[in-house]
N, C-alpha and C. Protein backbone atom coordinates (compact mmCIF):
# COMPACT_ATOMS: atom_id res chain seq x y z
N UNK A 1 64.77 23.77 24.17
CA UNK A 1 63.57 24.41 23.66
C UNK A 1 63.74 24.61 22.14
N UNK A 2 63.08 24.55 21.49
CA UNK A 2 62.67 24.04 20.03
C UNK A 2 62.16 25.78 19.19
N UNK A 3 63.03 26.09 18.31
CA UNK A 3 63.02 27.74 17.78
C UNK A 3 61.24 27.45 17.16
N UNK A 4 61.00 26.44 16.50
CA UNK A 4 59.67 26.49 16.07
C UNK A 4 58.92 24.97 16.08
N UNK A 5 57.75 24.96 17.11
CA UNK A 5 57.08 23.91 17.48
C UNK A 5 56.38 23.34 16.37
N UNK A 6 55.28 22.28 16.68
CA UNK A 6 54.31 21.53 15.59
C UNK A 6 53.58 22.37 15.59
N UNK A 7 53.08 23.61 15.57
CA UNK A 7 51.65 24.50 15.67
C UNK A 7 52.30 25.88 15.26
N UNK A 8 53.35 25.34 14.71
CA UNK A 8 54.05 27.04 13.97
C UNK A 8 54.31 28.23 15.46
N UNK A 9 54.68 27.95 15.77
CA UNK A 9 55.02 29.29 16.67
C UNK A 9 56.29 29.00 16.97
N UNK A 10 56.26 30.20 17.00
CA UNK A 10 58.36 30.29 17.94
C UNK A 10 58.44 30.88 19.16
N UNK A 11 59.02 29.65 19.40
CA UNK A 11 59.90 29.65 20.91
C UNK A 11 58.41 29.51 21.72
N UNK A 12 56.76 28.61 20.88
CA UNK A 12 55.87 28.18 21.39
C UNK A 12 55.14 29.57 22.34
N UNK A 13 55.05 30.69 21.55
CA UNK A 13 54.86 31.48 22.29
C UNK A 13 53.54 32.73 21.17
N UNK A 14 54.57 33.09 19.97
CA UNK A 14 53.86 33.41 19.05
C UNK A 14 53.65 32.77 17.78
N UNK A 15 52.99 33.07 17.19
CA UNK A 15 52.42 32.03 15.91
C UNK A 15 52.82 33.18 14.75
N UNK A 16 53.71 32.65 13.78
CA UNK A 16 54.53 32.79 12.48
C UNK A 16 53.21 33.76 11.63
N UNK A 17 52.09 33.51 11.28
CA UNK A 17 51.39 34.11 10.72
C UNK A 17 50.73 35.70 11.81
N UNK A 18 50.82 35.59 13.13
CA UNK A 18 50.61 36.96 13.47
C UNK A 18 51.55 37.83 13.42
N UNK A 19 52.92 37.25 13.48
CA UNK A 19 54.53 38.10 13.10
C UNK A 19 54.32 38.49 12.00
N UNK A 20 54.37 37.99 10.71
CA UNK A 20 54.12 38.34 9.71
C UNK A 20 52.80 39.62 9.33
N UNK A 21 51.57 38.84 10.10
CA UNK A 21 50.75 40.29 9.84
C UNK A 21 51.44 41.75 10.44
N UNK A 22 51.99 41.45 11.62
CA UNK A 22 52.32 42.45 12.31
C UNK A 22 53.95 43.23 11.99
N UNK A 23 54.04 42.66 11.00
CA UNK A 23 55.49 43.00 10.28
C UNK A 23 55.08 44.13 9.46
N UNK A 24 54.06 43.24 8.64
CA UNK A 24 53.36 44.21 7.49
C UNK A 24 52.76 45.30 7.74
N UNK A 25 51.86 45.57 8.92
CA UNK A 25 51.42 46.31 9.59
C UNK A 25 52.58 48.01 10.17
N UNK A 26 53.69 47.08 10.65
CA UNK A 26 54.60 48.19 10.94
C UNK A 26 55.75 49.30 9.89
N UNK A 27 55.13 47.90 8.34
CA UNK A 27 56.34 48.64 7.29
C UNK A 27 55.41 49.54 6.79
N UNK A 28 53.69 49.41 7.09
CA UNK A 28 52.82 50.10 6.23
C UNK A 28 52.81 51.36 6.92
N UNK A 29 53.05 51.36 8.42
CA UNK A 29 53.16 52.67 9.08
C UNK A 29 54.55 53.64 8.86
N UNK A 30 55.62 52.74 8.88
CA UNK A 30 56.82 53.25 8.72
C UNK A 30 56.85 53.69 7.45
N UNK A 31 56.29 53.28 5.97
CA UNK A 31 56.27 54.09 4.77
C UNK A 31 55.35 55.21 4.68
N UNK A 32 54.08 55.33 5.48
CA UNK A 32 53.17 56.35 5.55
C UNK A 32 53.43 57.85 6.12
N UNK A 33 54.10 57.70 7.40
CA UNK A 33 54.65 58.21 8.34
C UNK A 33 56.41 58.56 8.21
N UNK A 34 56.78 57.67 7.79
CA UNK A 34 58.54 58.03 7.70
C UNK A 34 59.22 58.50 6.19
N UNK A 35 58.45 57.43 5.20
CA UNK A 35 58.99 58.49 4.08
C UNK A 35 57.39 58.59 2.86
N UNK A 36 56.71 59.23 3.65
CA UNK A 36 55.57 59.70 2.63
C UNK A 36 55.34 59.82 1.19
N UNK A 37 56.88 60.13 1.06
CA UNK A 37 57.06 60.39 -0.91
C UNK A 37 56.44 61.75 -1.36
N UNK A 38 56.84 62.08 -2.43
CA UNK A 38 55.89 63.38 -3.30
C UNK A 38 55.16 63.54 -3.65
N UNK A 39 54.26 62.49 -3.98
CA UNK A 39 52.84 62.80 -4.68
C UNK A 39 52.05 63.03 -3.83
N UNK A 40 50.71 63.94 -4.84
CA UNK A 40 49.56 64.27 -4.07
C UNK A 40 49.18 65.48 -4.41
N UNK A 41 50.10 66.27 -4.42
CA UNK A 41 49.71 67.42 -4.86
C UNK A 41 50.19 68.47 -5.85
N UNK A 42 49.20 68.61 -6.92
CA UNK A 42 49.55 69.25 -8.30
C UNK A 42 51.00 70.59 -8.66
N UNK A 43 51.17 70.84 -6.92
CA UNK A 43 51.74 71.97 -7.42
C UNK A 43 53.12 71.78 -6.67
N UNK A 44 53.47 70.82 -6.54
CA UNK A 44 54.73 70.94 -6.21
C UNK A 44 55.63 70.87 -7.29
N UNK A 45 56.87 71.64 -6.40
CA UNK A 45 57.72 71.91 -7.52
C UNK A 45 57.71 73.21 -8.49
N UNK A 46 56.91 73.95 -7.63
CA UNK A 46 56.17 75.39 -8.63
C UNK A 46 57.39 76.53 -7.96
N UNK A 47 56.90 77.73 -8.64
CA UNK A 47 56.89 78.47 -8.47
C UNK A 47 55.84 79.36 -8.41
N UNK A 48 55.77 80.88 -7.60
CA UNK A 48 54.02 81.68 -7.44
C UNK A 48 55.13 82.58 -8.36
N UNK A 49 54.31 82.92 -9.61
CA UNK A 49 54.81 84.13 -10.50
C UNK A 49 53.14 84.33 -10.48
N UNK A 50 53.42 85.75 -11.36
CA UNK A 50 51.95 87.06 -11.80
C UNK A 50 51.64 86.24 -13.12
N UNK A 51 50.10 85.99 -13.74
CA UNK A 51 49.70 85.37 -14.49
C UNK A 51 48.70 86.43 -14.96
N UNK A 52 48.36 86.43 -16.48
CA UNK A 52 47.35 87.13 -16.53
C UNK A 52 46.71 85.92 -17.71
N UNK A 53 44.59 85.92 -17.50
CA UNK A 53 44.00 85.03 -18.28
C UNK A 53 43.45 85.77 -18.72
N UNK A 54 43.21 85.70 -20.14
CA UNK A 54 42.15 86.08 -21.02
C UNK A 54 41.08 85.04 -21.09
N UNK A 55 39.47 85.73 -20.79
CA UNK A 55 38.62 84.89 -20.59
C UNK A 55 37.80 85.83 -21.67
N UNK A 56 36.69 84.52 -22.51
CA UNK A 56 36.25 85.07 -23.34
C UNK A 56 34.56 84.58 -23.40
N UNK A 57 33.81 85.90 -23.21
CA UNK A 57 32.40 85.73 -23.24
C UNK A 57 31.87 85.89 -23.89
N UNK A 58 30.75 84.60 -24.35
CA UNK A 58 29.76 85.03 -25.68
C UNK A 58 28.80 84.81 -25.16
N UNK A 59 27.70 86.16 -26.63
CA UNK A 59 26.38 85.62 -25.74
C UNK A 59 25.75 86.15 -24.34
N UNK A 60 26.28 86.74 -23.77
CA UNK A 60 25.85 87.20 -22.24
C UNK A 60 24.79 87.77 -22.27
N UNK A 61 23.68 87.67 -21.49
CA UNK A 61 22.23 88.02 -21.59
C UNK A 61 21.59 88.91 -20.58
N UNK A 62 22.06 90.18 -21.16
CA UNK A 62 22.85 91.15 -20.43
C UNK A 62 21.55 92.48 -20.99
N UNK A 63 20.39 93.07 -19.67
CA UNK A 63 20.12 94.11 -20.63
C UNK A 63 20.69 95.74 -20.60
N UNK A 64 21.35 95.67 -20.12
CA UNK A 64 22.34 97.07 -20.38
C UNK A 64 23.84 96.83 -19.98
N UNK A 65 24.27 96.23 -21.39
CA UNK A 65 26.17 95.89 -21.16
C UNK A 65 26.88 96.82 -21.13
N UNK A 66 26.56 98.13 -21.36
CA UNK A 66 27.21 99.40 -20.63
C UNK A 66 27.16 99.27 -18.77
N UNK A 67 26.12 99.17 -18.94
CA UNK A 67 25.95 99.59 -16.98
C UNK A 67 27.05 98.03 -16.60
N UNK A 68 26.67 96.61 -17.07
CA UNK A 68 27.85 95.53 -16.30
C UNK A 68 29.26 95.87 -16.84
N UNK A 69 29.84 96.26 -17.73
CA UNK A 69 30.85 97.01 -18.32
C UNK A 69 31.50 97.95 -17.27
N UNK A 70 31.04 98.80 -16.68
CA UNK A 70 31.16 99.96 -15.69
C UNK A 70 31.14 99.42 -14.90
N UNK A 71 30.66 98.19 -14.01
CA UNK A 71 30.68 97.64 -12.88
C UNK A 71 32.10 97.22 -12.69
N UNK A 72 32.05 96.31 -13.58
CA UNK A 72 33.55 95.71 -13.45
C UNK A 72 34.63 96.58 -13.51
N UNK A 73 34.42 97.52 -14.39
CA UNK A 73 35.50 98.57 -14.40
C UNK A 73 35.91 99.40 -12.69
N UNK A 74 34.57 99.39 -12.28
CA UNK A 74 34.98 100.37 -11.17
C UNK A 74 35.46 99.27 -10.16
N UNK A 75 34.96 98.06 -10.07
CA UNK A 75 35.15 97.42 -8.97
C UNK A 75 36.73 97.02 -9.08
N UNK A 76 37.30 97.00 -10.24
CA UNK A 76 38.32 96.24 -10.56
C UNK A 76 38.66 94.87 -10.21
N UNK A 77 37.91 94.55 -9.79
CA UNK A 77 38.15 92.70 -8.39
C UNK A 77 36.93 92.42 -9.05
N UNK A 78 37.02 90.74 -8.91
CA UNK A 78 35.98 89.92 -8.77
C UNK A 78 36.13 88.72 -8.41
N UNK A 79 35.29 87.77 -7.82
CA UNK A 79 35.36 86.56 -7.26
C UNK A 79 35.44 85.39 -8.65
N UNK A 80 36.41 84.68 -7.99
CA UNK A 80 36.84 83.52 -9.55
C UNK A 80 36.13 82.54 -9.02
N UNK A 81 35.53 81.35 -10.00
CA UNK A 81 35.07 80.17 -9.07
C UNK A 81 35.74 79.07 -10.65
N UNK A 82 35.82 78.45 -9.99
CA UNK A 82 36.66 77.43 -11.29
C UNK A 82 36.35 75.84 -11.14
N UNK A 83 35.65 75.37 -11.76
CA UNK A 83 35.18 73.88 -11.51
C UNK A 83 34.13 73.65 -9.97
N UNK A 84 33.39 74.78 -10.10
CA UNK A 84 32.61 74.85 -8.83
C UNK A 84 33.73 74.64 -7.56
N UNK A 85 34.49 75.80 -7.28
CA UNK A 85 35.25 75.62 -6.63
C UNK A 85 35.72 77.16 -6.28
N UNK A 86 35.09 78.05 -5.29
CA UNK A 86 35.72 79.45 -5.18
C UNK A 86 37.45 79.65 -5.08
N UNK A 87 37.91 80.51 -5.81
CA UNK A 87 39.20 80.89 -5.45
C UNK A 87 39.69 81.92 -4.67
N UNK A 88 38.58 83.10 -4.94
CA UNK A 88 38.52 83.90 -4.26
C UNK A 88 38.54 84.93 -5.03
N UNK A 89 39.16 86.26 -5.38
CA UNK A 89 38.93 87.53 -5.52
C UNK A 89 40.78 87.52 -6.82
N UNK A 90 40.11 87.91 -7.58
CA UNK A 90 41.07 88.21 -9.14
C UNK A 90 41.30 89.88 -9.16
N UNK A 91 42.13 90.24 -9.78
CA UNK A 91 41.97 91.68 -10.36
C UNK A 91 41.88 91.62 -11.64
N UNK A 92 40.79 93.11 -11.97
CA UNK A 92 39.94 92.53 -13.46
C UNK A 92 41.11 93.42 -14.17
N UNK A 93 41.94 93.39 -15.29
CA UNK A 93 43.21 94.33 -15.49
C UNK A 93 42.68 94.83 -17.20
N UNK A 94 41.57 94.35 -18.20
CA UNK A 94 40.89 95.66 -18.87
C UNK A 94 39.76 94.37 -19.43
N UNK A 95 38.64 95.07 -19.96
CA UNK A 95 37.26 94.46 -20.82
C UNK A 95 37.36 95.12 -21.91
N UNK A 96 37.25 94.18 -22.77
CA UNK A 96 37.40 94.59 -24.38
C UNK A 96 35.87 93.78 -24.78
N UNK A 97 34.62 94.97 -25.31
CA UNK A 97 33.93 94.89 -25.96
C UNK A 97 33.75 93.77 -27.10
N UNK A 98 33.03 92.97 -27.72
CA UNK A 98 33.48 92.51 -29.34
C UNK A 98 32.40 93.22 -29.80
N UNK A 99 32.80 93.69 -30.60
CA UNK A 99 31.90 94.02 -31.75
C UNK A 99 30.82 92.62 -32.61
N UNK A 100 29.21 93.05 -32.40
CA UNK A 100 28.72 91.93 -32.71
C UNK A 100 28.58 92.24 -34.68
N UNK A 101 28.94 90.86 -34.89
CA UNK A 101 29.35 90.61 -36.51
C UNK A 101 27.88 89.68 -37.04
N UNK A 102 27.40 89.80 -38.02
CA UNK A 102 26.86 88.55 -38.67
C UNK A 102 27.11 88.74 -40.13
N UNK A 103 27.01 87.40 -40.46
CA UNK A 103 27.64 86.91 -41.62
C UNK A 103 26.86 87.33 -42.89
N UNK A 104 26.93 88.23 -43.65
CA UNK A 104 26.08 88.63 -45.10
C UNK A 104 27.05 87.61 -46.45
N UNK A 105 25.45 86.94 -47.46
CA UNK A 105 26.40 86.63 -48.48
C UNK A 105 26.25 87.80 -49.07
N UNK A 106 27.13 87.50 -49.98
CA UNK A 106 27.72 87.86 -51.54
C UNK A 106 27.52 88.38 -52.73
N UNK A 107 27.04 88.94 -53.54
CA UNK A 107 26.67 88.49 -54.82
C UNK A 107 27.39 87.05 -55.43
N UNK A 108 28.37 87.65 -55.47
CA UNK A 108 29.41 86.27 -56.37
C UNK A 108 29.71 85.01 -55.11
N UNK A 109 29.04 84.62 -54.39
CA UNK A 109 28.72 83.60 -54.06
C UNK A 109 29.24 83.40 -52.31
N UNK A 110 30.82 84.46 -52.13
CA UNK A 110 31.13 84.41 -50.97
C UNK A 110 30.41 84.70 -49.47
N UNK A 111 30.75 84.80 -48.31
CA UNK A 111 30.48 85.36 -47.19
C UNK A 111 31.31 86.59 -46.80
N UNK A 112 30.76 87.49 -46.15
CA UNK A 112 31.44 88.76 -45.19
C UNK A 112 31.23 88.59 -44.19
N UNK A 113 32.08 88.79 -42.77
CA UNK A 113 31.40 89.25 -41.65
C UNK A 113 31.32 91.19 -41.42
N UNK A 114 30.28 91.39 -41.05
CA UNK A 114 30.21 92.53 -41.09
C UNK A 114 29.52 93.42 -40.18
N UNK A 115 29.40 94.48 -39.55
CA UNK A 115 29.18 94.96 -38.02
C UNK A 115 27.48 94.42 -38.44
N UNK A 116 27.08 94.04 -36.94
CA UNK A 116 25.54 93.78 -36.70
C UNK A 116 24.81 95.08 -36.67
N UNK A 117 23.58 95.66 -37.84
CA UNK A 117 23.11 96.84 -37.93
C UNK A 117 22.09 97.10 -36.53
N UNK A 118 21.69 95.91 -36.07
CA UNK A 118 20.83 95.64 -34.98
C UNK A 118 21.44 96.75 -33.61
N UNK A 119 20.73 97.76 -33.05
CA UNK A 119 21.16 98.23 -32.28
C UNK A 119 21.44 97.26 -30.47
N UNK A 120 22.13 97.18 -29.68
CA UNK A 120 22.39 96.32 -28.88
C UNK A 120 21.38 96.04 -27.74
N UNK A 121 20.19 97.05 -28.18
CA UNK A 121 19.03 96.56 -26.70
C UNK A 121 18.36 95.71 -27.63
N UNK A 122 18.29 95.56 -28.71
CA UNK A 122 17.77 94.77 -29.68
C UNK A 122 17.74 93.25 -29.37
N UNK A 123 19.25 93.00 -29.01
CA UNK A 123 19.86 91.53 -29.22
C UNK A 123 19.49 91.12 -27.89
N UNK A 124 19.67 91.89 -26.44
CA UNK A 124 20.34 91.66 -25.44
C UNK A 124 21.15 90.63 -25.17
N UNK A 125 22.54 90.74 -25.93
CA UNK A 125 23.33 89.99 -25.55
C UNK A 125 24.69 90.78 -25.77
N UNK A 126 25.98 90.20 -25.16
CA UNK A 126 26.90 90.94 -25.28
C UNK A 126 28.47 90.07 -25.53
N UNK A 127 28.88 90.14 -26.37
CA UNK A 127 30.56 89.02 -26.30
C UNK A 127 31.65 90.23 -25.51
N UNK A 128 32.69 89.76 -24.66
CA UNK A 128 33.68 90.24 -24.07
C UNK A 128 34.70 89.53 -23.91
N UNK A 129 35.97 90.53 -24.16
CA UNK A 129 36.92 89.86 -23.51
C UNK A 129 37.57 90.17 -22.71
N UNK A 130 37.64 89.63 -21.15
CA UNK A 130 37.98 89.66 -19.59
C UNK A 130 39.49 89.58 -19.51
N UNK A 131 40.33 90.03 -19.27
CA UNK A 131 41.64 89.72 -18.96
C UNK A 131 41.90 90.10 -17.30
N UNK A 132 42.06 89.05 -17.14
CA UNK A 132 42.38 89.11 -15.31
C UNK A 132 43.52 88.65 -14.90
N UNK A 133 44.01 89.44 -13.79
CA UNK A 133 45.63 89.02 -13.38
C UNK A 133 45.59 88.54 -11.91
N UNK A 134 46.30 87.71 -11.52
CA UNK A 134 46.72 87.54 -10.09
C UNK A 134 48.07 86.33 -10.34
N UNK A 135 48.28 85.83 -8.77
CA UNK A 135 49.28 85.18 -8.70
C UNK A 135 49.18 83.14 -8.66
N UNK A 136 49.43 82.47 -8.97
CA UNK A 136 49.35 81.82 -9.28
C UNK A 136 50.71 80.69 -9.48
N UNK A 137 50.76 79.05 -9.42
CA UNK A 137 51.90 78.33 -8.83
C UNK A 137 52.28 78.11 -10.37
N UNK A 138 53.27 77.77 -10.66
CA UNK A 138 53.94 77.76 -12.10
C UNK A 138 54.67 76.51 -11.80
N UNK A 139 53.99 75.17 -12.86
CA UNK A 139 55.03 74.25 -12.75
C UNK A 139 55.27 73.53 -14.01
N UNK A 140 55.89 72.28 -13.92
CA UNK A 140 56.23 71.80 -15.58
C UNK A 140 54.81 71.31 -16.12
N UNK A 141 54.05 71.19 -15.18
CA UNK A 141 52.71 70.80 -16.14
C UNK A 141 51.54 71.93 -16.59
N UNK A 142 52.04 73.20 -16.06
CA UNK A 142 51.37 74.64 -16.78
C UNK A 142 51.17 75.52 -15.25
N UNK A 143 49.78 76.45 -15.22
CA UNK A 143 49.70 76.84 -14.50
C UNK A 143 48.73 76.43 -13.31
N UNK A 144 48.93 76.55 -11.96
CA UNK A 144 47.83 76.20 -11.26
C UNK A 144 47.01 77.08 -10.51
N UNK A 145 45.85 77.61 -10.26
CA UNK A 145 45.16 78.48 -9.76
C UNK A 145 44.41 78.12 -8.86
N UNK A 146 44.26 78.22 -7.39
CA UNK A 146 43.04 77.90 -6.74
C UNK A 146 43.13 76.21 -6.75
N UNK A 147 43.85 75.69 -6.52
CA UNK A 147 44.52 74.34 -6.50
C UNK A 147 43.77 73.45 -8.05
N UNK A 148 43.11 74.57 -9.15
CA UNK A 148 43.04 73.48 -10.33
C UNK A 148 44.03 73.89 -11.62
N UNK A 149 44.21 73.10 -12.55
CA UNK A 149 45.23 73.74 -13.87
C UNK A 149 44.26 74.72 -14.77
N UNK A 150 44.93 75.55 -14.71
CA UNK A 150 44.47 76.49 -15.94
C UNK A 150 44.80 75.97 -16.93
N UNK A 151 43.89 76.30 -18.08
CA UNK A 151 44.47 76.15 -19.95
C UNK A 151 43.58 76.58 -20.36
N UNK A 152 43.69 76.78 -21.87
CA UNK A 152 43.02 77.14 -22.76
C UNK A 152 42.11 76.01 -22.56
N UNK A 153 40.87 76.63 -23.15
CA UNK A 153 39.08 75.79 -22.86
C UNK A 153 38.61 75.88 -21.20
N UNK A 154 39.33 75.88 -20.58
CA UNK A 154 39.11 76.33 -18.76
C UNK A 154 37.72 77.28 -18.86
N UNK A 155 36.65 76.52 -17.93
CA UNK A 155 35.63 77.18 -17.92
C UNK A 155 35.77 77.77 -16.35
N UNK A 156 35.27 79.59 -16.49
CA UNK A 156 36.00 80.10 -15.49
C UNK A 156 34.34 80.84 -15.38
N UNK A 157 33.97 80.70 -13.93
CA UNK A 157 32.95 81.78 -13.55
C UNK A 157 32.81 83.08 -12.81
N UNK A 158 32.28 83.96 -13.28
CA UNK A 158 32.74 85.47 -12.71
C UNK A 158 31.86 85.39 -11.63
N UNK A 159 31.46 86.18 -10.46
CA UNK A 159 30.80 86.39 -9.68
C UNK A 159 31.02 87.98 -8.68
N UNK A 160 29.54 88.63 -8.89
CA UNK A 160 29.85 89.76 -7.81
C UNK A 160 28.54 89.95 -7.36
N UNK A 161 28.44 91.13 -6.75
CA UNK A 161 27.01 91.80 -6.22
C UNK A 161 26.11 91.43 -7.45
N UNK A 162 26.08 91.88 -8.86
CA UNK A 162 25.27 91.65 -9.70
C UNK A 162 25.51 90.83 -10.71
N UNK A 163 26.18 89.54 -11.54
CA UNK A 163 26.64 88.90 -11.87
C UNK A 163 27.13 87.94 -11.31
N UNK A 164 26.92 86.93 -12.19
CA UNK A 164 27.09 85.83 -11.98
C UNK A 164 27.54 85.01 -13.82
N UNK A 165 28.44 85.17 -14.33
CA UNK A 165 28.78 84.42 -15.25
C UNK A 165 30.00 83.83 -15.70
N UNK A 166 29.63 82.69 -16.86
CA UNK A 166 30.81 81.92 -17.20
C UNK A 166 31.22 82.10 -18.35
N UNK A 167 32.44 82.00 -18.54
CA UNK A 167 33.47 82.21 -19.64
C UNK A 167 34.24 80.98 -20.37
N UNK A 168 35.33 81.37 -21.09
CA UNK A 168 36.07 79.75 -21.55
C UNK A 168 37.57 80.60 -21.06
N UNK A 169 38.47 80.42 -21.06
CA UNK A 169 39.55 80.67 -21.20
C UNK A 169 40.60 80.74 -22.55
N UNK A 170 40.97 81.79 -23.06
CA UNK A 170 41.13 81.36 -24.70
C UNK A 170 43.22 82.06 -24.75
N UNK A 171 43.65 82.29 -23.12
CA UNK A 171 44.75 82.91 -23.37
C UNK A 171 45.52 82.79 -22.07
N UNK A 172 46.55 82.37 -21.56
CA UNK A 172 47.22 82.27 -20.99
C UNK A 172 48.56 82.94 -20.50
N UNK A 173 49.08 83.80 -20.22
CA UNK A 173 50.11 84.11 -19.84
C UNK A 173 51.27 84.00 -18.80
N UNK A 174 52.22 84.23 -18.48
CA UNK A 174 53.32 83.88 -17.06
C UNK A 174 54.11 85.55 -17.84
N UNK A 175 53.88 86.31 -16.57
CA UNK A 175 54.71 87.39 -16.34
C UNK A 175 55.71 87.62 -15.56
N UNK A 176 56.81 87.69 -16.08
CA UNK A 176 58.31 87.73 -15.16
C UNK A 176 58.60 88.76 -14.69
């Protein structure tokens, strides 16, 4: 008996090109299944340390930024959503007011910024800065939150009972 006939098969039984598919077939399962490898997901290799973000709001169109000011304060929590993507519930850890500025010239030709005389129901608008803490995966490529990377420019959206707004991210921290 003849290891391989005129019609490609061996031992006239199977044909050389279905071995072969079926070779390929079993190394594609055996690499999927037996050694998967590391990639895939952003946060391996982390560590969960305490993070705190400074998020910074301009502009908010807001008509009494005392009363949303006090909200957040009392609630201390709020829902994070990050690339249309909920994370869930942050702790808000302080809100810092900005003082609204506009720019006066000079006599001698320069600019000032200088407090806005405009009283604030005037403008209705309000700049803040949000600093929020929770926990978060720490790896060599920065931080990860809610399975996306934080950084500076990170557009981050607040959400509660009465609010609903977005911020940039302008500060980053890792607390040991």
């Amino acid at each position: 008996m003849k290891i391989l006939d005129n019609k490609g098969r061996l031992f006239g039984k199977i044909s050389l090109l279905d071995l072969g598919a079926g070779l390929i077939v079993l190394a594609v399962i055996f690499g999927i299944f037996i050694f998967p490898g590391t990639s895939g997901s952003i946060a391996q290799g982390s560590s969960v340390k305490p993070v705190e973000i400074d998020m910074i709001v301009r502009g908010l169109s807001v008509g009494d930024p005392e009363a949303l000011i006090a909200e957040l304060e009392d609630t201390q929590k709020t829902d994070l959503i990050i690339r249309n993507e909920s994370h869930g519930e942050v702790a808000i850890k302080a809100i810092d007011p900005l003082k609204r500025l506009v720019v006066v010239p000079q006599p001698d030709g320069t600019a000032k910024a200088l407090p806005d005389p405009r009283p604030s129901e005037e403008t209705f608008s309000t700049d803040m800065i949000i600093t929020l803490a929770d926990e978060a995966q720490v790896n060599e490529e920065g931080i990860v939150l809610g399975g996306q990377k934080i950084k500076i420019g990170t557009l981050l959206e607040l959400e509660g009972k009465t609010y609903n707004f977005k911020g940039s991210v302008m500060g980053v921290r890792i607390l040991d």
